[in-house]
PDB file of N, CA and C in Angstrom:
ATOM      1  N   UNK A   1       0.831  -1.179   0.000  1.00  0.00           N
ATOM      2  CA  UNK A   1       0.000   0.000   0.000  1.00  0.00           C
ATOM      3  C   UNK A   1       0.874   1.240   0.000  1.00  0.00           C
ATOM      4  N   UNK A   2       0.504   1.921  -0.798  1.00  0.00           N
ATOM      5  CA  UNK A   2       0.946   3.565  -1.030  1.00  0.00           C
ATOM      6  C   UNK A   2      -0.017   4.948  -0.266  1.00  0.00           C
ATOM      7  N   UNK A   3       0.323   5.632   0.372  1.00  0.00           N
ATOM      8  CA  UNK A   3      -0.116   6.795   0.885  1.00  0.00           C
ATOM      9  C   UNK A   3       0.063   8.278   0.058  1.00  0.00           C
ATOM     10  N   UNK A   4      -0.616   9.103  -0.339  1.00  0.00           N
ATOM     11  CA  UNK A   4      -0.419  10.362  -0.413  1.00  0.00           C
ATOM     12  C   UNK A   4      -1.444  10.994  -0.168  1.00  0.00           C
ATOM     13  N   UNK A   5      -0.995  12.437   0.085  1.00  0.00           N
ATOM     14  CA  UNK A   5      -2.135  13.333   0.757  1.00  0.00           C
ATOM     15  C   UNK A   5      -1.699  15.112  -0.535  1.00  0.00           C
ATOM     16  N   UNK A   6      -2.407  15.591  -0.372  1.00  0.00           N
ATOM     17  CA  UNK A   6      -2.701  16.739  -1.436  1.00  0.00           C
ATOM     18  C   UNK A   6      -4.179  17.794  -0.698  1.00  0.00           C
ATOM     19  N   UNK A   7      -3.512  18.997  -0.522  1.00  0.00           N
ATOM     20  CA  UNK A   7      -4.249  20.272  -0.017  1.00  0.00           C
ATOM     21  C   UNK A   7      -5.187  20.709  -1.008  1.00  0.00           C
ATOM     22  N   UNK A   8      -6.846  20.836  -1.131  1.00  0.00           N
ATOM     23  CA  UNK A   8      -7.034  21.072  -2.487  1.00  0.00           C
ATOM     24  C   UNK A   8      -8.148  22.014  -1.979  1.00  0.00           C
ATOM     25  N   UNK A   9      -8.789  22.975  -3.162  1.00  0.00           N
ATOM     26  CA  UNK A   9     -10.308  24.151  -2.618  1.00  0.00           C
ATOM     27  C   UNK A   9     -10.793  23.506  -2.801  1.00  0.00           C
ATOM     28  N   UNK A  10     -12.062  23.336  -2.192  1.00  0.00           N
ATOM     29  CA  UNK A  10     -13.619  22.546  -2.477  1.00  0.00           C
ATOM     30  C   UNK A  10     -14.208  23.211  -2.231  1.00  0.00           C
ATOM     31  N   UNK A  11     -15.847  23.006  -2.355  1.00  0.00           N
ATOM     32  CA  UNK A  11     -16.795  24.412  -2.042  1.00  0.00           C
ATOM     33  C   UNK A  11     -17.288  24.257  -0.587  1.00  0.00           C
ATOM     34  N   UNK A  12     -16.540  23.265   0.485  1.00  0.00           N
ATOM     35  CA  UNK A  12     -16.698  23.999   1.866  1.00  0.00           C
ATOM     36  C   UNK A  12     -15.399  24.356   2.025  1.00  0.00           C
ATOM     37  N   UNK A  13     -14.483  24.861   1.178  1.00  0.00           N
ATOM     38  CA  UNK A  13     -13.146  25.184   1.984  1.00  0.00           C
ATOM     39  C   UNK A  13     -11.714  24.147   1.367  1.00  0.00           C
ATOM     40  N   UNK A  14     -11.388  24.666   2.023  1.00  0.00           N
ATOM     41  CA  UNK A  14      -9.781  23.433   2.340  1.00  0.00           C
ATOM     42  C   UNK A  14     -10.354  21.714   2.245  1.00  0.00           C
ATOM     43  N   UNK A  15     -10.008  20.936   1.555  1.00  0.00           N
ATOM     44  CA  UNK A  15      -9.814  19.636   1.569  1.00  0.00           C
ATOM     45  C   UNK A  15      -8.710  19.093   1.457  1.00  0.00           C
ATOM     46  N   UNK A  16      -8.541  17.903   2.630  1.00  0.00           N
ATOM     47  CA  UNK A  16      -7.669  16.907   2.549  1.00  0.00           C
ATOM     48  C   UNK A  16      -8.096  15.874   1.601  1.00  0.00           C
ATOM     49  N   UNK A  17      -6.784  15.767   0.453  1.00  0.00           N
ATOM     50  CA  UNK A  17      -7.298  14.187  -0.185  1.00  0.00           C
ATOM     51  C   UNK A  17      -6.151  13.717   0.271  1.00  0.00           C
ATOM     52  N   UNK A  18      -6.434  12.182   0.511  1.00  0.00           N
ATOM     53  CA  UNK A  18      -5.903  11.291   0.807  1.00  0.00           C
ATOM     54  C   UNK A  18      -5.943  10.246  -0.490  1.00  0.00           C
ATOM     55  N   UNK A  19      -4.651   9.708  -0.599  1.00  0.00           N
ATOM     56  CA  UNK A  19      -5.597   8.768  -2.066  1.00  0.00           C
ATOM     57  C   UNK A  19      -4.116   7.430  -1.374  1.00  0.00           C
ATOM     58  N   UNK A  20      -5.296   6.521  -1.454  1.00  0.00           N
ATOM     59  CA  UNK A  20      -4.296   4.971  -0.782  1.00  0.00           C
ATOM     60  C   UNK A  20      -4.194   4.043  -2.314  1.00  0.00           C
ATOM     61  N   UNK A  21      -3.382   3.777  -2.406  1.00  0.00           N
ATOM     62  CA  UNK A  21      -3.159   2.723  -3.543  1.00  0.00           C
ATOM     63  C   UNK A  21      -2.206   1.514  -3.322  1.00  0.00           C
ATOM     64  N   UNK A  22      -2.905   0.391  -4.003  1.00  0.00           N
ATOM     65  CA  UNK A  22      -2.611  -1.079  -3.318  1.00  0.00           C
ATOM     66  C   UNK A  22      -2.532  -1.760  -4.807  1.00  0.00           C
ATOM     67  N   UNK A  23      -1.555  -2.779  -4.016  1.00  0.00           N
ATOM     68  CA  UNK A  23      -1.053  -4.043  -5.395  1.00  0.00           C
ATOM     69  C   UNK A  23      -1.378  -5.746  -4.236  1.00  0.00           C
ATOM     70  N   UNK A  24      -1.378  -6.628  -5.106  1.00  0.00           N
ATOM     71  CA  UNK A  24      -1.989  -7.390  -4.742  1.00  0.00           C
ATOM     72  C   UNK A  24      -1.667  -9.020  -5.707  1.00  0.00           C
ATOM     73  N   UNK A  25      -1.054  -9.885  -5.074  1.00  0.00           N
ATOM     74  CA  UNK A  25      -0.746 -10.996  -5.823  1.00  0.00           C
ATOM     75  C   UNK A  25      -1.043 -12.397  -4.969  1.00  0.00           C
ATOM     76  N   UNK A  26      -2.179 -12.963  -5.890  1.00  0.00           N
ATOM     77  CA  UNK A  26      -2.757 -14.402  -5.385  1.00  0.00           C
ATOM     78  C   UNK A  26      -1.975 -15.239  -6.203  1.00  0.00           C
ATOM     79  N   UNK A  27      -1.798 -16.488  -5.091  1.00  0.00           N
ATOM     80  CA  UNK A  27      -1.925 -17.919  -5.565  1.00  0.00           C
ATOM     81  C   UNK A  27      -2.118 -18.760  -4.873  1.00  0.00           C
ATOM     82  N   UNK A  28      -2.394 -20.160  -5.482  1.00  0.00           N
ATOM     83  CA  UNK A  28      -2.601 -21.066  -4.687  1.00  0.00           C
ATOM     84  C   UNK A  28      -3.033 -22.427  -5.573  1.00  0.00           C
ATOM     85  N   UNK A  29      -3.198 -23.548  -4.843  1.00  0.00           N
ATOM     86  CA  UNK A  29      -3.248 -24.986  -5.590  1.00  0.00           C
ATOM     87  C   UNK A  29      -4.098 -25.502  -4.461  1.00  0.00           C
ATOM     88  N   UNK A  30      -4.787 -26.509  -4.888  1.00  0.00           N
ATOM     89  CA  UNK A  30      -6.011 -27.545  -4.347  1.00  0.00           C
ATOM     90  C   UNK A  30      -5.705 -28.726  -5.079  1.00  0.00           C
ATOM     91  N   UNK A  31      -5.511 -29.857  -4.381  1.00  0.00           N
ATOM     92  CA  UNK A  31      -5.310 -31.135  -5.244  1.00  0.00           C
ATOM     93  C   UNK A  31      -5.687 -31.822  -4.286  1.00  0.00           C
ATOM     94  N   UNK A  32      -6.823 -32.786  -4.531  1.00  0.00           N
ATOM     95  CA  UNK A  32      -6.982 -34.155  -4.160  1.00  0.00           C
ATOM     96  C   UNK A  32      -6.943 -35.356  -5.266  1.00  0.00           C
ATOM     97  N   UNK A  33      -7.339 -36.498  -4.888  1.00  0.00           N
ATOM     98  CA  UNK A  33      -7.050 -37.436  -5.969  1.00  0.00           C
ATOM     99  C   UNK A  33      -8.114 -37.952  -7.200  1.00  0.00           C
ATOM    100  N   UNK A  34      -9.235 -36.895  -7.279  1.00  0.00           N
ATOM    101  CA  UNK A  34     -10.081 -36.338  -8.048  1.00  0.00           C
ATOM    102  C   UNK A  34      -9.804 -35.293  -8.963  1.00  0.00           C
ATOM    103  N   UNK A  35      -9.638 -34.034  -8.425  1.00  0.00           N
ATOM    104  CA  UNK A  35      -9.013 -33.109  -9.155  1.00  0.00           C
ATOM    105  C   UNK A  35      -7.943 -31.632  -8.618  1.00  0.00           C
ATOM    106  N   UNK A  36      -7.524 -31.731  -9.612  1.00  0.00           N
ATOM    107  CA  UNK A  36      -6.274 -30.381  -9.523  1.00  0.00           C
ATOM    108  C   UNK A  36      -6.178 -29.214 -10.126  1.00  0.00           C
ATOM    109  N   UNK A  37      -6.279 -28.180  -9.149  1.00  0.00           N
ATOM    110  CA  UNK A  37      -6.272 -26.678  -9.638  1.00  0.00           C
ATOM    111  C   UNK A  37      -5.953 -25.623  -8.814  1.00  0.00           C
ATOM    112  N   UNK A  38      -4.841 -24.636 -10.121  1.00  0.00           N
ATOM    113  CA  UNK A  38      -4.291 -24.043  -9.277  1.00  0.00           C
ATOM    114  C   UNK A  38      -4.948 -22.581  -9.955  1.00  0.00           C
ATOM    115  N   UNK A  39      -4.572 -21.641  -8.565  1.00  0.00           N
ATOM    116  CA  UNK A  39      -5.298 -20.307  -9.187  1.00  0.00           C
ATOM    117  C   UNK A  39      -3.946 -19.151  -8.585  1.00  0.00           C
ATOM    118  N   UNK A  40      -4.215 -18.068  -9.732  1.00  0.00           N
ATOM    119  CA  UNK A  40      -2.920 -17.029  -9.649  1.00  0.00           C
ATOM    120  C   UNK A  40      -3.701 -15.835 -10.291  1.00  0.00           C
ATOM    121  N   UNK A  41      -3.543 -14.811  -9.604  1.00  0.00           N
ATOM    122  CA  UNK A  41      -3.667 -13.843 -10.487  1.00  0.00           C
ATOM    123  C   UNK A  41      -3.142 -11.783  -9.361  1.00  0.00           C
ATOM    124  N   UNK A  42      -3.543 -11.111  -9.979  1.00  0.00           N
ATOM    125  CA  UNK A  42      -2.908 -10.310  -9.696  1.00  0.00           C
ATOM    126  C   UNK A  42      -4.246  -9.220  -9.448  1.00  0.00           C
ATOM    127  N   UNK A  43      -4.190  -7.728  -9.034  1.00  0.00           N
ATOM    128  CA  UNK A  43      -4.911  -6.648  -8.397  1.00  0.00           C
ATOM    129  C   UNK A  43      -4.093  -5.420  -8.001  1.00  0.00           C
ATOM    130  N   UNK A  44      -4.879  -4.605  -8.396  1.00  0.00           N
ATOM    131  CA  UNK A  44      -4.369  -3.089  -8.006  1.00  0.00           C
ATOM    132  C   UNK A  44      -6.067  -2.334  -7.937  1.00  0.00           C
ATOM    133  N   UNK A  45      -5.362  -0.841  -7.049  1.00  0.00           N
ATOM    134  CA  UNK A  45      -6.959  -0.249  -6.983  1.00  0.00           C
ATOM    135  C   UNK A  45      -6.070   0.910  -6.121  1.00  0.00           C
ATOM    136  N   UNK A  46      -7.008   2.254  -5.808  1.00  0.00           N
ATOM    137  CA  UNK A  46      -7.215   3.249  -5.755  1.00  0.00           C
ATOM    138  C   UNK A  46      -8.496   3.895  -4.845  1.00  0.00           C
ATOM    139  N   UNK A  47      -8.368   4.518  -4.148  1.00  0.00           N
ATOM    140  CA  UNK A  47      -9.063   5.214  -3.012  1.00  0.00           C
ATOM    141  C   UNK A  47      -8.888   6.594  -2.508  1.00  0.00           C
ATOM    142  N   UNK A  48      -9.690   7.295  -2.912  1.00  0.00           N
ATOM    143  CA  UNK A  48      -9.486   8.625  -2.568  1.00  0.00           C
ATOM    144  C   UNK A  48     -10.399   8.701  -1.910  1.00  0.00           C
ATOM    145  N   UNK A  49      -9.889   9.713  -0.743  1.00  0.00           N
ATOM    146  CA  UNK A  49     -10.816  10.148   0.878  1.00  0.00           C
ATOM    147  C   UNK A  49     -10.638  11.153   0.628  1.00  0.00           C
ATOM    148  N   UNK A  50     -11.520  12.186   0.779  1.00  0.00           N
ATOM    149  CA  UNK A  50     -11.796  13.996   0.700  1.00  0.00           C
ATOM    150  C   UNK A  50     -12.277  14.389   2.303  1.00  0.00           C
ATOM    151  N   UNK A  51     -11.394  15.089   2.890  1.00  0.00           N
ATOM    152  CA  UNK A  51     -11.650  15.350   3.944  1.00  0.00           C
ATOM    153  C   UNK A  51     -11.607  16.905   4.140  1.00  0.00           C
ATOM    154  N   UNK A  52     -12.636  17.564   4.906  1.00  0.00           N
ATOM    155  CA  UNK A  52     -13.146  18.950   5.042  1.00  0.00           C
ATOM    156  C   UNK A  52     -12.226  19.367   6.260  1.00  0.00           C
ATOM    157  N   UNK A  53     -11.124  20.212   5.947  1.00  0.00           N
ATOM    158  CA  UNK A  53      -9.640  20.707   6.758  1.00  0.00           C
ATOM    159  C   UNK A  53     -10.551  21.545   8.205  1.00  0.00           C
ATOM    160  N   UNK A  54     -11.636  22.135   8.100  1.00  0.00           N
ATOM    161  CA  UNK A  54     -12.120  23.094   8.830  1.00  0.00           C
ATOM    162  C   UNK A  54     -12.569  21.968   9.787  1.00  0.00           C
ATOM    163  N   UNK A  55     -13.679  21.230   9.301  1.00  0.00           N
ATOM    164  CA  UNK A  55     -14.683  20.272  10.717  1.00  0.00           C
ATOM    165  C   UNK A  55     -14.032  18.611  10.766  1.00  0.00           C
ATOM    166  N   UNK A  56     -12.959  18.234   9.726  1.00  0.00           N
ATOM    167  CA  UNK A  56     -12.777  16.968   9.833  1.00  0.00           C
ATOM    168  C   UNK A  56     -13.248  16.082   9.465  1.00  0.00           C
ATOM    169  N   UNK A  57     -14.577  16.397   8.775  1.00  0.00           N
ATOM    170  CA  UNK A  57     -15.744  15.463   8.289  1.00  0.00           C
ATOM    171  C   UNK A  57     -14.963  15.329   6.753  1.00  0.00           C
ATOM    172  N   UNK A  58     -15.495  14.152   6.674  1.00  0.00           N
ATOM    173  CA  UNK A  58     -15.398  13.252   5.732  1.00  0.00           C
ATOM    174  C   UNK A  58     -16.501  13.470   4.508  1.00  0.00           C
ATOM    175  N   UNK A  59     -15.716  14.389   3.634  1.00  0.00           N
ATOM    176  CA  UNK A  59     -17.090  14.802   2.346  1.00  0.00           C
ATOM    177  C   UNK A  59     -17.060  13.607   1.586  1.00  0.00           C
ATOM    178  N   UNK A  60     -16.000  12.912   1.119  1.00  0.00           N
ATOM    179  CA  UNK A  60     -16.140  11.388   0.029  1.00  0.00           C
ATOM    180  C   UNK A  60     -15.507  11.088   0.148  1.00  0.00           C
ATOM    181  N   UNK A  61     -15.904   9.605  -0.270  1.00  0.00           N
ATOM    182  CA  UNK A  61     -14.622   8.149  -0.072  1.00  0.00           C
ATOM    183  C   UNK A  61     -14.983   7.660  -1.876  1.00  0.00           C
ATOM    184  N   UNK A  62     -14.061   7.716  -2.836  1.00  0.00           N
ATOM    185  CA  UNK A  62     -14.282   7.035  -3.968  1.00  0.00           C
ATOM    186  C   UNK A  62     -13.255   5.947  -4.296  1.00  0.00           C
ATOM    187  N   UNK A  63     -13.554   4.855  -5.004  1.00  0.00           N
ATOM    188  CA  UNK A  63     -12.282   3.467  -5.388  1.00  0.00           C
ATOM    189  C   UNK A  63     -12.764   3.053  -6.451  1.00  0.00           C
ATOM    190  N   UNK A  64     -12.077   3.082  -6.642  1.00  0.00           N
ATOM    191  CA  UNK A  64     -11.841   1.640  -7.978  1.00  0.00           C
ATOM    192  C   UNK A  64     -10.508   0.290  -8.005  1.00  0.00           C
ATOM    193  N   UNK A  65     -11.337  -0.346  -8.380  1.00  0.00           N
ATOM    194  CA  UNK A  65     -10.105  -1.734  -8.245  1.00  0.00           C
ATOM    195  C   UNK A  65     -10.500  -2.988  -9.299  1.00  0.00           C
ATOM    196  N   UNK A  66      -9.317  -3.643  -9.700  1.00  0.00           N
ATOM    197  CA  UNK A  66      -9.632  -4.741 -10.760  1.00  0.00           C
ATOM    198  C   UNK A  66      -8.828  -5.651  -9.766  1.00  0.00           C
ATOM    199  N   UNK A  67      -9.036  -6.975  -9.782  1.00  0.00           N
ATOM    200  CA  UNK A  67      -8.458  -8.228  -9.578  1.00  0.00           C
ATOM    201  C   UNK A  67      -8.891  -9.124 -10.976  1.00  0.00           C
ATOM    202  N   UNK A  68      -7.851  -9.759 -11.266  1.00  0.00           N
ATOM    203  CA  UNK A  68      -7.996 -10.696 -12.708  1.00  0.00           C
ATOM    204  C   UNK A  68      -6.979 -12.062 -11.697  1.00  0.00           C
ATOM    205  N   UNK A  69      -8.195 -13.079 -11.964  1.00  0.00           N
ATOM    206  CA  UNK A  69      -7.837 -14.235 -11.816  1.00  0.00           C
ATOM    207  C   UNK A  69      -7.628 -15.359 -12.497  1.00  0.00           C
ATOM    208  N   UNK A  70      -6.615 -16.224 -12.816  1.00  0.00           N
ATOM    209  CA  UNK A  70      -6.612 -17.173 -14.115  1.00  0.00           C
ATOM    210  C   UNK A  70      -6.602 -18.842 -13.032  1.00  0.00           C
ATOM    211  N   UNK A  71      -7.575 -19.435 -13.030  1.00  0.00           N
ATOM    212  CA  UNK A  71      -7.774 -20.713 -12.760  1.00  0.00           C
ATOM    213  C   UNK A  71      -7.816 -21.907 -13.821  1.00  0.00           C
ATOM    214  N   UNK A  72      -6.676 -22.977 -13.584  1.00  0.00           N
ATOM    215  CA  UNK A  72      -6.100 -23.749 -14.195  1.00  0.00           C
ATOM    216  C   UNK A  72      -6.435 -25.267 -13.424  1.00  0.00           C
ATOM    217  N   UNK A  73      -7.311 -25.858 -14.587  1.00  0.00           N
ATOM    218  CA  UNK A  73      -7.761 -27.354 -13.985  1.00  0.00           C
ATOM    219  C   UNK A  73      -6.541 -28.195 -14.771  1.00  0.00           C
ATOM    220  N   UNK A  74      -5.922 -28.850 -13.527  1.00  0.00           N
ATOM    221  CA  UNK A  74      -4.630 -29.501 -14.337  1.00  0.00           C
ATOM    222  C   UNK A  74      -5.047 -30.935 -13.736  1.00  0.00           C
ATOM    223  N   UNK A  75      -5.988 -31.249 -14.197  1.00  0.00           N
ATOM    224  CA  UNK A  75      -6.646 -32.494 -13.306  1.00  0.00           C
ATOM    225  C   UNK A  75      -6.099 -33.437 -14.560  1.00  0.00           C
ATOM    226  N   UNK A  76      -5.755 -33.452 -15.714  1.00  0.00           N
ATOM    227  CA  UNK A  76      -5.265 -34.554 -16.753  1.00  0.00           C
ATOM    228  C   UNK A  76      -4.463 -33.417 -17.848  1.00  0.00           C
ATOM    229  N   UNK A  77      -3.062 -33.853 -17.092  1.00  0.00           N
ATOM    230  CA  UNK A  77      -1.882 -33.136 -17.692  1.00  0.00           C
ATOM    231  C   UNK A  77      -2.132 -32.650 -19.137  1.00  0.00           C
ATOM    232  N   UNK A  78      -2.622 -33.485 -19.996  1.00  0.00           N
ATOM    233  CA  UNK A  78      -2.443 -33.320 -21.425  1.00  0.00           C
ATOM    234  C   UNK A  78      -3.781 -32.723 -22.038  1.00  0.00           C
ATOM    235  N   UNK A  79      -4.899 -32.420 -21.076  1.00  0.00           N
ATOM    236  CA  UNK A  79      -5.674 -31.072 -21.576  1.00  0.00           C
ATOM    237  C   UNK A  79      -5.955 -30.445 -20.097  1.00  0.00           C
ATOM    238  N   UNK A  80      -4.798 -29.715 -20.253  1.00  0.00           N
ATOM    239  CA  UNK A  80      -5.538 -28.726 -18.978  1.00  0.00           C
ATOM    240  C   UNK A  80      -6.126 -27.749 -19.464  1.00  0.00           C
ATOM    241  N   UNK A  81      -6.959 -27.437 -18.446  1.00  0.00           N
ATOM    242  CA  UNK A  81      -8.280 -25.961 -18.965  1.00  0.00           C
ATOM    243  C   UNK A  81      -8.086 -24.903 -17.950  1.00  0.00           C
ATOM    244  N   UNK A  82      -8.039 -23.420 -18.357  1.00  0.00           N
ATOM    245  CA  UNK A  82      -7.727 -22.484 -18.005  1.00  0.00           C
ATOM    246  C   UNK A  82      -9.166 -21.571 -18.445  1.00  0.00           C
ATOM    247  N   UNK A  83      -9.135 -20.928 -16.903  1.00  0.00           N
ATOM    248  CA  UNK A  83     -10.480 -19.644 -17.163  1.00  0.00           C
ATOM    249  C   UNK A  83     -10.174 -18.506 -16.499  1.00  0.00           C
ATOM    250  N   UNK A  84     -10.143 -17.318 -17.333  1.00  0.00           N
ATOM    251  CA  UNK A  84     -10.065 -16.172 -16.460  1.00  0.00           C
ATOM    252  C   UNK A  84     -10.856 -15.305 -16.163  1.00  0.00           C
ATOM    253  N   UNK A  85     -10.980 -15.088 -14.870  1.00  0.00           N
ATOM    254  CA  UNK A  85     -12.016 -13.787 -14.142  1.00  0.00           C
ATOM    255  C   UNK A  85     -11.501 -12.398 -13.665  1.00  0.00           C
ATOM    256  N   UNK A  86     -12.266 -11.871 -14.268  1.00  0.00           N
ATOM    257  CA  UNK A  86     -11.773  -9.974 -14.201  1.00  0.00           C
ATOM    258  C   UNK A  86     -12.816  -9.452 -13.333  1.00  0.00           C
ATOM    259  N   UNK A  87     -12.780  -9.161 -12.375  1.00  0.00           N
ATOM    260  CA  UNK A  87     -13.607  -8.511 -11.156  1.00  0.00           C
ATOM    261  C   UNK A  87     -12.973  -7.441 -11.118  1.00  0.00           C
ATOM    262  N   UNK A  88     -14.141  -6.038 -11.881  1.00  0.00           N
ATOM    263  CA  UNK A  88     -13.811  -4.670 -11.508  1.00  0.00           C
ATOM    264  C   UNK A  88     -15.032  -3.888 -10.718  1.00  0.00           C
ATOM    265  N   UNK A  89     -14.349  -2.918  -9.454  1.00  0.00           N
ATOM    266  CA  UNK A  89     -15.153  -2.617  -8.653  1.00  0.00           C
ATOM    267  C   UNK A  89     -15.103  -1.003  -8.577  1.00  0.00           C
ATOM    268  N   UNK A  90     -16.312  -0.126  -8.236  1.00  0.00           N
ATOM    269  CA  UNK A  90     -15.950   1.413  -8.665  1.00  0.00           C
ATOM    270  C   UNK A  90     -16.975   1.432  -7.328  1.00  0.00           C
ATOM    271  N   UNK A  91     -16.777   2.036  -6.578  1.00  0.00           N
ATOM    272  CA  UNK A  91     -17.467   2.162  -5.103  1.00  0.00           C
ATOM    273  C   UNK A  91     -17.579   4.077  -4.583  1.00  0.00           C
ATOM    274  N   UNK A  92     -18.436   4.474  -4.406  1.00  0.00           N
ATOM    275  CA  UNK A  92     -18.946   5.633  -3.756  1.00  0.00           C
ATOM    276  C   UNK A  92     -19.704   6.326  -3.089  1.00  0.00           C
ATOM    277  N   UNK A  93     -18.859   6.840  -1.959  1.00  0.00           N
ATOM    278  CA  UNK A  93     -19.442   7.289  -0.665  1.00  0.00           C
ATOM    279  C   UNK A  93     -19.530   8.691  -0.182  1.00  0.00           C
ATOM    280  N   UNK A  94     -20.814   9.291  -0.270  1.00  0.00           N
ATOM    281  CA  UNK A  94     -21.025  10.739   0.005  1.00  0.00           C
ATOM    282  C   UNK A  94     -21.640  10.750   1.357  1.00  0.00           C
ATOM    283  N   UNK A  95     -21.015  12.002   2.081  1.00  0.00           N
ATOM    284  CA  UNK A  95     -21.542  12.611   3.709  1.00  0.00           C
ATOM    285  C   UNK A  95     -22.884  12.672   3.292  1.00  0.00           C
ATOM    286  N   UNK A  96     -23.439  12.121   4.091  1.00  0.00           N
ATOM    287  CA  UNK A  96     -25.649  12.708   4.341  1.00  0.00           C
ATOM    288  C   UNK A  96     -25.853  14.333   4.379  1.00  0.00           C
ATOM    289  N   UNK A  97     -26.711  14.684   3.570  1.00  0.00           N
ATOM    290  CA  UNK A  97     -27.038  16.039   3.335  1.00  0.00           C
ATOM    291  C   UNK A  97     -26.393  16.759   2.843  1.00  0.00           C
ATOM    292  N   UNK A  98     -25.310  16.564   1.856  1.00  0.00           N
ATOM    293  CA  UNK A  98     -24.504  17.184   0.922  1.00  0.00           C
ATOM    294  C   UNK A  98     -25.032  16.801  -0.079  1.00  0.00           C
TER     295      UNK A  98
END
Protein backbone atom coordinates (compact mmCIF):
# COMPACT_ATOMS: atom_id res chain seq x y z
CA UNK A 1 0.00 0.00 0.00
CA UNK A 2 0.95 3.57 -1.03
CA UNK A 3 -0.12 6.80 0.88
CA UNK A 4 -0.42 10.36 -0.41
CA UNK A 5 -2.13 13.33 0.76
CA UNK A 6 -2.70 16.74 -1.44
CA UNK A 7 -4.25 20.27 -0.02
CA UNK A 8 -7.03 21.07 -2.49
CA UNK A 9 -10.31 24.15 -2.62
CA UNK A 10 -13.62 22.55 -2.48
CA UNK A 11 -16.80 24.41 -2.04
CA UNK A 12 -16.70 24.00 1.87
CA UNK A 13 -13.15 25.18 1.98
CA UNK A 14 -9.78 23.43 2.34
CA UNK A 15 -9.81 19.64 1.57
CA UNK A 16 -7.67 16.91 2.55
CA UNK A 17 -7.30 14.19 -0.18
CA UNK A 18 -5.90 11.29 0.81
CA UNK A 19 -5.60 8.77 -2.07
CA UNK A 20 -4.30 4.97 -0.78
CA UNK A 21 -3.16 2.72 -3.54
CA UNK A 22 -2.61 -1.08 -3.32
CA UNK A 23 -1.05 -4.04 -5.40
CA UNK A 24 -1.99 -7.39 -4.74
CA UNK A 25 -0.75 -11.00 -5.82
CA UNK A 26 -2.76 -14.40 -5.38
CA UNK A 27 -1.93 -17.92 -5.57
CA UNK A 28 -2.60 -21.07 -4.69
CA UNK A 29 -3.25 -24.99 -5.59
CA UNK A 30 -6.01 -27.55 -4.35
CA UNK A 31 -5.31 -31.14 -5.24
CA UNK A 32 -6.98 -34.16 -4.16
CA UNK A 33 -7.05 -37.44 -5.97
CA UNK A 34 -10.08 -36.34 -8.05
CA UNK A 35 -9.01 -33.11 -9.15
CA UNK A 36 -6.27 -30.38 -9.52
CA UNK A 37 -6.27 -26.68 -9.64
CA UNK A 38 -4.29 -24.04 -9.28
CA UNK A 39 -5.30 -20.31 -9.19
CA UNK A 40 -2.92 -17.03 -9.65
CA UNK A 41 -3.67 -13.84 -10.49
CA UNK A 42 -2.91 -10.31 -9.70
CA UNK A 43 -4.91 -6.65 -8.40
CA UNK A 44 -4.37 -3.09 -8.01
CA UNK A 45 -6.96 -0.25 -6.98
CA UNK A 46 -7.22 3.25 -5.76
CA UNK A 47 -9.06 5.21 -3.01
CA UNK A 48 -9.49 8.62 -2.57
CA UNK A 49 -10.82 10.15 0.88
CA UNK A 50 -11.80 14.00 0.70
CA UNK A 51 -11.65 15.35 3.94
CA UNK A 52 -13.15 18.95 5.04
CA UNK A 53 -9.64 20.71 6.76
CA UNK A 54 -12.12 23.09 8.83
CA UNK A 55 -14.68 20.27 10.72
CA UNK A 56 -12.78 16.97 9.83
CA UNK A 57 -15.74 15.46 8.29
CA UNK A 58 -15.40 13.25 5.73
CA UNK A 59 -17.09 14.80 2.35
CA UNK A 60 -16.14 11.39 0.03
CA UNK A 61 -14.62 8.15 -0.07
CA UNK A 62 -14.28 7.03 -3.97
CA UNK A 63 -12.28 3.47 -5.39
CA UNK A 64 -11.84 1.64 -7.98
CA UNK A 65 -10.11 -1.73 -8.24
CA UNK A 66 -9.63 -4.74 -10.76
CA UNK A 67 -8.46 -8.23 -9.58
CA UNK A 68 -8.00 -10.70 -12.71
CA UNK A 69 -7.84 -14.23 -11.82
CA UNK A 70 -6.61 -17.17 -14.12
CA UNK A 71 -7.77 -20.71 -12.76
CA UNK A 72 -6.10 -23.75 -14.19
CA UNK A 73 -7.76 -27.35 -13.99
CA UNK A 74 -4.63 -29.50 -14.34
CA UNK A 75 -6.65 -32.49 -13.31
CA UNK A 76 -5.27 -34.55 -16.75
CA UNK A 77 -1.88 -33.14 -17.69
CA UNK A 78 -2.44 -33.32 -21.42
CA UNK A 79 -5.67 -31.07 -21.58
CA UNK A 80 -5.54 -28.73 -18.98
CA UNK A 81 -8.28 -25.96 -18.97
CA UNK A 82 -7.73 -22.48 -18.00
CA UNK A 83 -10.48 -19.64 -17.16
CA UNK A 84 -10.06 -16.17 -16.46
CA UNK A 85 -12.02 -13.79 -14.14
CA UNK A 86 -11.77 -9.97 -14.20
CA UNK A 87 -13.61 -8.51 -11.16
CA UNK A 88 -13.81 -4.67 -11.51
CA UNK A 89 -15.15 -2.62 -8.65
CA UNK A 90 -15.95 1.41 -8.67
CA UNK A 91 -17.47 2.16 -5.10
CA UNK A 92 -18.95 5.63 -3.76
CA UNK A 93 -19.44 7.29 -0.67
CA UNK A 94 -21.02 10.74 0.01
CA UNK A 95 -21.54 12.61 3.71
CA UNK A 96 -25.65 12.71 4.34
CA UNK A 97 -27.04 16.04 3.34
CA UNK A 98 -24.50 17.18 0.92
Amino acid sequence: EHFERDDIVGDDGVELLLRRTSTSRVSGTSSSPWRSVEVAGTGDGVDDTRIVVQTGAVERIEGTSTLTLTVTDRTVPTRMRSQQVVQRIRSTARALGR
